[in-house]
N, C-alpha and C. Protein backbone atom coordinates (compact mmCIF):
# COMPACT_ATOMS: atom_id res chain seq x y z
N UNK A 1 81.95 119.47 132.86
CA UNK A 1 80.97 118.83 133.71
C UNK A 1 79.55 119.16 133.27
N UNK A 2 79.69 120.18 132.40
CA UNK A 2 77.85 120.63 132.08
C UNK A 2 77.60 119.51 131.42
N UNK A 3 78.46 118.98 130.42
CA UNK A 3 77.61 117.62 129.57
C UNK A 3 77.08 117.06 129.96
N UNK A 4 78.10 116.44 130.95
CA UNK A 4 77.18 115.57 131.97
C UNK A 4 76.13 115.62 133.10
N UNK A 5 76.23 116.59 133.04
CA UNK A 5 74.39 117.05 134.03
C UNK A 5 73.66 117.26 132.91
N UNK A 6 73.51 117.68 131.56
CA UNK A 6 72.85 117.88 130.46
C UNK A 6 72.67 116.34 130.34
N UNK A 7 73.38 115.48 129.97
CA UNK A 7 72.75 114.33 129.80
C UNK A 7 71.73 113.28 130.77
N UNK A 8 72.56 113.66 132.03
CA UNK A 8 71.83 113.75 133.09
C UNK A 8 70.07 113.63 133.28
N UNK A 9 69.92 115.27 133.18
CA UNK A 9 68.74 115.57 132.73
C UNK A 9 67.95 115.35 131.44
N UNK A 10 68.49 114.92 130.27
CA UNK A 10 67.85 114.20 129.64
C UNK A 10 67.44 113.09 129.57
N UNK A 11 68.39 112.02 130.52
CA UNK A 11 67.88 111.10 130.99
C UNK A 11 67.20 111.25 131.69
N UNK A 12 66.53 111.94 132.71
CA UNK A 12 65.83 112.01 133.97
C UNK A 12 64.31 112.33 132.80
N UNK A 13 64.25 113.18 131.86
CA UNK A 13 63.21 113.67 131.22
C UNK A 13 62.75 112.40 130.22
N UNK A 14 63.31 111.82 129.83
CA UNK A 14 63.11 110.43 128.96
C UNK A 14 62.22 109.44 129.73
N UNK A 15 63.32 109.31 131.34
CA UNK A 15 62.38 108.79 132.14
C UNK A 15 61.15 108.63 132.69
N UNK A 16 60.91 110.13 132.68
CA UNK A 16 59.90 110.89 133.22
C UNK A 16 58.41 110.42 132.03
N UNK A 17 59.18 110.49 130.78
CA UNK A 17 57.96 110.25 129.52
C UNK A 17 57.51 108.38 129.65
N UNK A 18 58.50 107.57 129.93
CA UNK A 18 58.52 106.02 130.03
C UNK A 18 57.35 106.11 131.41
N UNK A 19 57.63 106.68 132.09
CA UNK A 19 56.79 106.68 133.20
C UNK A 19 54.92 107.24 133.06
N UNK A 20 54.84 108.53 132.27
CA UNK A 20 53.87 108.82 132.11
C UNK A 20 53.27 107.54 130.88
N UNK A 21 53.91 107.05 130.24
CA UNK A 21 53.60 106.27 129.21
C UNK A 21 52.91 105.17 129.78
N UNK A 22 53.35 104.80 130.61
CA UNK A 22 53.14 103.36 131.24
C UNK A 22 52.09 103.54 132.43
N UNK A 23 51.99 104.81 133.04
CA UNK A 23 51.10 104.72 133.79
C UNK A 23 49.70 105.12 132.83
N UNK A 24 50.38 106.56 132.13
CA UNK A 24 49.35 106.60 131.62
C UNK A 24 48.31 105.58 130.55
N UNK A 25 48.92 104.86 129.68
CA UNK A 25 48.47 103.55 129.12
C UNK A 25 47.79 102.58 129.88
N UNK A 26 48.24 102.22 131.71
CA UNK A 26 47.82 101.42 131.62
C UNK A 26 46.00 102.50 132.52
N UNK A 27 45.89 103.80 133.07
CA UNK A 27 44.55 104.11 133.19
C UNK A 27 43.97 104.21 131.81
N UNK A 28 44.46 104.63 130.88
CA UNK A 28 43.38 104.68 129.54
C UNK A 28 42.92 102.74 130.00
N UNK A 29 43.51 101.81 129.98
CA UNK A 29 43.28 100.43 129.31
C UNK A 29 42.04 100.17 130.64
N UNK A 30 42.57 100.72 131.75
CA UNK A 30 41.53 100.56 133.08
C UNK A 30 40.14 101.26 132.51
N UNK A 31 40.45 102.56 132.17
CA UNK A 31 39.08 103.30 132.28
C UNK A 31 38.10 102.85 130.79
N UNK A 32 38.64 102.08 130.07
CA UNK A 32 38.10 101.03 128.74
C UNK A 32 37.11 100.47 129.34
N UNK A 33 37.71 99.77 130.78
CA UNK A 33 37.29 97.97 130.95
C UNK A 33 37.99 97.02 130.52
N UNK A 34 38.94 97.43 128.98
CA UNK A 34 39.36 96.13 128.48
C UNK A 34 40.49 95.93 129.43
N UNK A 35 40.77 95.44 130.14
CA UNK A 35 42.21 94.85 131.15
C UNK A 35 43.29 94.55 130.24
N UNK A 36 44.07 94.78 129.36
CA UNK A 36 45.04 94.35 128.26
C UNK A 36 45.93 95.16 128.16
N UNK A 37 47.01 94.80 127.80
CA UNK A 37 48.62 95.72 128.11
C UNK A 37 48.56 96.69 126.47
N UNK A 38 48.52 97.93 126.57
CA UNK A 38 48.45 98.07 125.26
C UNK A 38 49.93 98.73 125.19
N UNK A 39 50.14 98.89 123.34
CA UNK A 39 51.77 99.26 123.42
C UNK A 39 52.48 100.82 124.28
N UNK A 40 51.82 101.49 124.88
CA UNK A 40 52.29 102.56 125.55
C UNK A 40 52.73 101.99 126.43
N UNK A 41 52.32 101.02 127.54
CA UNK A 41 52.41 100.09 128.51
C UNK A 41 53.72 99.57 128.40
N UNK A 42 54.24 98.64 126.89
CA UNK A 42 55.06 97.89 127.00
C UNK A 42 56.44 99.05 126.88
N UNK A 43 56.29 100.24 125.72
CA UNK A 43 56.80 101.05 125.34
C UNK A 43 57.86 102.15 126.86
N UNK A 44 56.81 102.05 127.98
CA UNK A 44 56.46 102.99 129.20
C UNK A 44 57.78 102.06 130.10
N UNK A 45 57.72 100.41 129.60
CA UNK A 45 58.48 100.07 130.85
C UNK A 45 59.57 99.86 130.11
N UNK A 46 59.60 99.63 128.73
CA UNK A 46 61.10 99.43 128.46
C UNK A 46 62.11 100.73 128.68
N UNK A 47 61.09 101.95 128.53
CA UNK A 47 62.08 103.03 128.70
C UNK A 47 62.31 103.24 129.92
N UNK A 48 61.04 103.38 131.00
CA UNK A 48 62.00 103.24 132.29
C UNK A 48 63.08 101.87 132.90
N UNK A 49 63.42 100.23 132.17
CA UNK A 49 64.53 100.27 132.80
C UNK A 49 65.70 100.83 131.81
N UNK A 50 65.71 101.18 131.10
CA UNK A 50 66.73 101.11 129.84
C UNK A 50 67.38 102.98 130.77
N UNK A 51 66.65 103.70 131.07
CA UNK A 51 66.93 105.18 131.24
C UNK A 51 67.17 105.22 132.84
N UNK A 52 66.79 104.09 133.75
CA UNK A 52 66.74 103.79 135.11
C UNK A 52 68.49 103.46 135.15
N UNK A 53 68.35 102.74 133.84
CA UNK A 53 69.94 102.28 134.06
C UNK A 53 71.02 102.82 133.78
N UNK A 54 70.64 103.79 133.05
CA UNK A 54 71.51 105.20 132.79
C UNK A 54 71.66 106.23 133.69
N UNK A 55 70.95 106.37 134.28
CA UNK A 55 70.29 107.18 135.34
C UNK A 55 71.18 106.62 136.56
N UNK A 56 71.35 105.42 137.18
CA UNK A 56 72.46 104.95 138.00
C UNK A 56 74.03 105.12 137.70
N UNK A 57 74.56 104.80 136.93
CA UNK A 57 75.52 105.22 136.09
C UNK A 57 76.64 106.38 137.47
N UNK A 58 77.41 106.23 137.68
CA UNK A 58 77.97 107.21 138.72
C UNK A 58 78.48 108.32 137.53
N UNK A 59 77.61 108.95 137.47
CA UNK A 59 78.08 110.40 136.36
C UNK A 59 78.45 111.80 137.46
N UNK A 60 77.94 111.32 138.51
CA UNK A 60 78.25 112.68 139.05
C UNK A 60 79.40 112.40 140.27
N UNK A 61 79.35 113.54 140.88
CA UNK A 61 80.94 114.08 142.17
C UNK A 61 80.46 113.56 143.63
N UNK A 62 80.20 112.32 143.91
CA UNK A 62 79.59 111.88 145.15
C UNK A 62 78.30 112.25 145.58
N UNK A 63 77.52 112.54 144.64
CA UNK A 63 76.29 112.57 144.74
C UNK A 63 75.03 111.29 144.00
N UNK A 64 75.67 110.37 144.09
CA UNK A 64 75.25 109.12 143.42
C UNK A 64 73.44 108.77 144.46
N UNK A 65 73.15 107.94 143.77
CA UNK A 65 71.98 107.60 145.04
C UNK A 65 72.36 106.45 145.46
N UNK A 66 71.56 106.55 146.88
CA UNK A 66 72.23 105.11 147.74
C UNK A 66 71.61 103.67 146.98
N UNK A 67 73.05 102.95 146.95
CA UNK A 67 72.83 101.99 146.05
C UNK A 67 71.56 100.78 146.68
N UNK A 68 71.45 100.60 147.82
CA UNK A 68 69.82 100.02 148.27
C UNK A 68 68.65 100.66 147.58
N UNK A 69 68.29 101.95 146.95
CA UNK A 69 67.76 103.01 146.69
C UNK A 69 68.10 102.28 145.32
N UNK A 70 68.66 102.11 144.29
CA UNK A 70 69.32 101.64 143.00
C UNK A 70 68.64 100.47 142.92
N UNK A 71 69.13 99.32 143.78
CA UNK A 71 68.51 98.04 143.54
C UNK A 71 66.68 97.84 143.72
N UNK A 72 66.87 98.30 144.56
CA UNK A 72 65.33 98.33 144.63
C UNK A 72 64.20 98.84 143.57
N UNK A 73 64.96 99.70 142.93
CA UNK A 73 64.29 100.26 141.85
C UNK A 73 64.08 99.40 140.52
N UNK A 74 65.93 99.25 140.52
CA UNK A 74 66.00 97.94 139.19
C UNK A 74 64.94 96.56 138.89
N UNK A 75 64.91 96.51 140.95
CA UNK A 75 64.24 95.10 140.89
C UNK A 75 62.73 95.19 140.43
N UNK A 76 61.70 96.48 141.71
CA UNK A 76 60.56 96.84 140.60
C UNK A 76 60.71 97.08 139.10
N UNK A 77 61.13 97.67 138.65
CA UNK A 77 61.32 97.89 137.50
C UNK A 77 61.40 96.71 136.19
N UNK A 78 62.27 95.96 136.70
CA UNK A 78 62.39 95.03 135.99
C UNK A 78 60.97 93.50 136.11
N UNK A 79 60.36 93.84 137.54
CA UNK A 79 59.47 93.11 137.50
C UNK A 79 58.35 93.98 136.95
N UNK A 80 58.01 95.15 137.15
CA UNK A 80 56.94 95.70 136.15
C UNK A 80 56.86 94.97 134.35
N UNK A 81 58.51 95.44 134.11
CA UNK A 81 58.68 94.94 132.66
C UNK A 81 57.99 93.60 132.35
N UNK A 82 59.07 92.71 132.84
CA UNK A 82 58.29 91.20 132.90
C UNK A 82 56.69 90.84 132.82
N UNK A 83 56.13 91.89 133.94
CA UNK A 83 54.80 91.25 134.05
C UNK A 83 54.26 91.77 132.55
N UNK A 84 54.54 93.32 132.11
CA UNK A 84 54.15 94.14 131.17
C UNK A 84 54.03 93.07 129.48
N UNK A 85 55.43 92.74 129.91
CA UNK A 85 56.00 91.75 128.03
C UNK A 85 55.32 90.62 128.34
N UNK A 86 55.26 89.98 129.69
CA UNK A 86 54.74 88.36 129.35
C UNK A 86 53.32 88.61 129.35
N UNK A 87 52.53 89.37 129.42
CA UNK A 87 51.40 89.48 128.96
C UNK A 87 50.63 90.21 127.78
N UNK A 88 51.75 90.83 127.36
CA UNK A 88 51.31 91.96 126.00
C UNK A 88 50.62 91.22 125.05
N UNK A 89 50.45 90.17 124.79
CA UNK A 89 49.74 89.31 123.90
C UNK A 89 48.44 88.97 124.14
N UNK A 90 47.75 88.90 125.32
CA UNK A 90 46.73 88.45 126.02
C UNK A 90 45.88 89.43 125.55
N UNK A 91 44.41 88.98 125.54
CA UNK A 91 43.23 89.25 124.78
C UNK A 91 42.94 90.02 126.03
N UNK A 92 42.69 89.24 127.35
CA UNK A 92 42.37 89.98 128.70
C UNK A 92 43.44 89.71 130.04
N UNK A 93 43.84 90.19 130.61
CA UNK A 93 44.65 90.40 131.52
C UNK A 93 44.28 90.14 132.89
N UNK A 94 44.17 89.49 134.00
CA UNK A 94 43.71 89.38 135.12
C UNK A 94 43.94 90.54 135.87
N UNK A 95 42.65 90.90 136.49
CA UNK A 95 42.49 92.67 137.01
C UNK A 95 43.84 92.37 137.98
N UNK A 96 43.49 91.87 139.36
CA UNK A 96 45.00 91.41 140.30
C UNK A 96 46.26 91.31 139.28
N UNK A 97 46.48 90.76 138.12
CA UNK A 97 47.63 91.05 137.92
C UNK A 97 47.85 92.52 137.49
N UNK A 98 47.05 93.31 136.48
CA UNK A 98 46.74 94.38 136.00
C UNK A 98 46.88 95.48 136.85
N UNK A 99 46.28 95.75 138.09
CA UNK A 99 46.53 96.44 139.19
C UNK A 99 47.79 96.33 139.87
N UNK A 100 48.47 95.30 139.86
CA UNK A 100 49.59 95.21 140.21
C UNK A 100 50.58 95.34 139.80
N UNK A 101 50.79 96.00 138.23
CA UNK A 101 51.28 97.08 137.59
C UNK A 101 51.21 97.64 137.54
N UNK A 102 49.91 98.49 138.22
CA UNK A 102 49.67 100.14 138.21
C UNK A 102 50.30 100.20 139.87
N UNK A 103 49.86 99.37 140.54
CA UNK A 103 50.25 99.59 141.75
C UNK A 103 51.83 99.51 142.07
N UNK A 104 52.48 98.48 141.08
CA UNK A 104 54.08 98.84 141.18
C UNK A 104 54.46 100.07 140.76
N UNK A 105 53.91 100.58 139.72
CA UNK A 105 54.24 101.55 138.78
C UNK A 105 54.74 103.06 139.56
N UNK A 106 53.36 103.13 140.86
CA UNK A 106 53.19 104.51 141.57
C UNK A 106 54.55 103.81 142.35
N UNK A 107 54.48 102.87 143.42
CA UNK A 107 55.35 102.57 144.44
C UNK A 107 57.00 102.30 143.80
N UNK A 108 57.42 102.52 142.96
CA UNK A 108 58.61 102.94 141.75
C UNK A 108 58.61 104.16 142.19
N UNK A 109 57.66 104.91 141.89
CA UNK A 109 58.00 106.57 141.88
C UNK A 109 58.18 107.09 142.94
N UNK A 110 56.75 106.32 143.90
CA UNK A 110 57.07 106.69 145.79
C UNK A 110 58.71 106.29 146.11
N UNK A 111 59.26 105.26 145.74
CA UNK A 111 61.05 105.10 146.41
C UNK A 111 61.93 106.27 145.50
N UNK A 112 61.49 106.79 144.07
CA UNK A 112 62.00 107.47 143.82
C UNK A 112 61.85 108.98 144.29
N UNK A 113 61.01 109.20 144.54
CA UNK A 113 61.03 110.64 145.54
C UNK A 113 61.06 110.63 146.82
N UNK A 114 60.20 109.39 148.02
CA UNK A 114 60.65 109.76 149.10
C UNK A 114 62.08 109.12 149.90
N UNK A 115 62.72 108.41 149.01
CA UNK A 115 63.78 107.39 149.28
C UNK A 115 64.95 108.45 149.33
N UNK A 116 65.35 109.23 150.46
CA UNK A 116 66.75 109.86 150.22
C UNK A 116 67.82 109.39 150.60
């Protein structure tokens, strides 16, 4: 059973970097001015759903998270991505949409810590 809490936690730590990536990318791109997805951004969300989805995975002894708690995550998540890729090309980014990736980004993490 150690493997699997070892992998566990490497997934949780992978996650943890997709997350700083993406938030952190998108305040560097805020505190620029330039509004534009740069590649930490796109880099930040592919790893959190790719490690989100590993991370669900029933690896453990009835300690799974509640699957409302699961979907909800997938679904931000996967709409962060979306907004992240269909704009990675854009010269400038609309602030409202732009903020509304930073603002999904935190409220991801708020269901992941206060969601028990």
């Amino acid at each position: 059973m150690a493997n699997v809490e070892a992998l566990r936690l490497i997934l949780l730590y992978v996650h943890l970097i997709g997350f700083a990536l993406l938030l952190g990318g998108s305040i560097a791109q805020y505190a620029s001015g330039r509004l534009r997805i740069n590649p930490a951004m796109l880099w930040g969300s592919v790893i959190q759903v790719l490690t989100g989805l590993g991370l669900s995975a029933p690896l453990r002894d009835g300690d799974e998270p509640a699957p409302a708690k699961l979907v909800t995550k997938l679904v931000i998540g996967l709409l962060i991505f979306v907004m992240v890729f269909f704009s990675r090309k854009r010269d400038v980014v609309n602030r409202g949409h732009f903020l509304a990736i930073v603002g999904l980004t935190l409220v991801n993490a708020a269901v992941a810590v206060f969601w028990r």
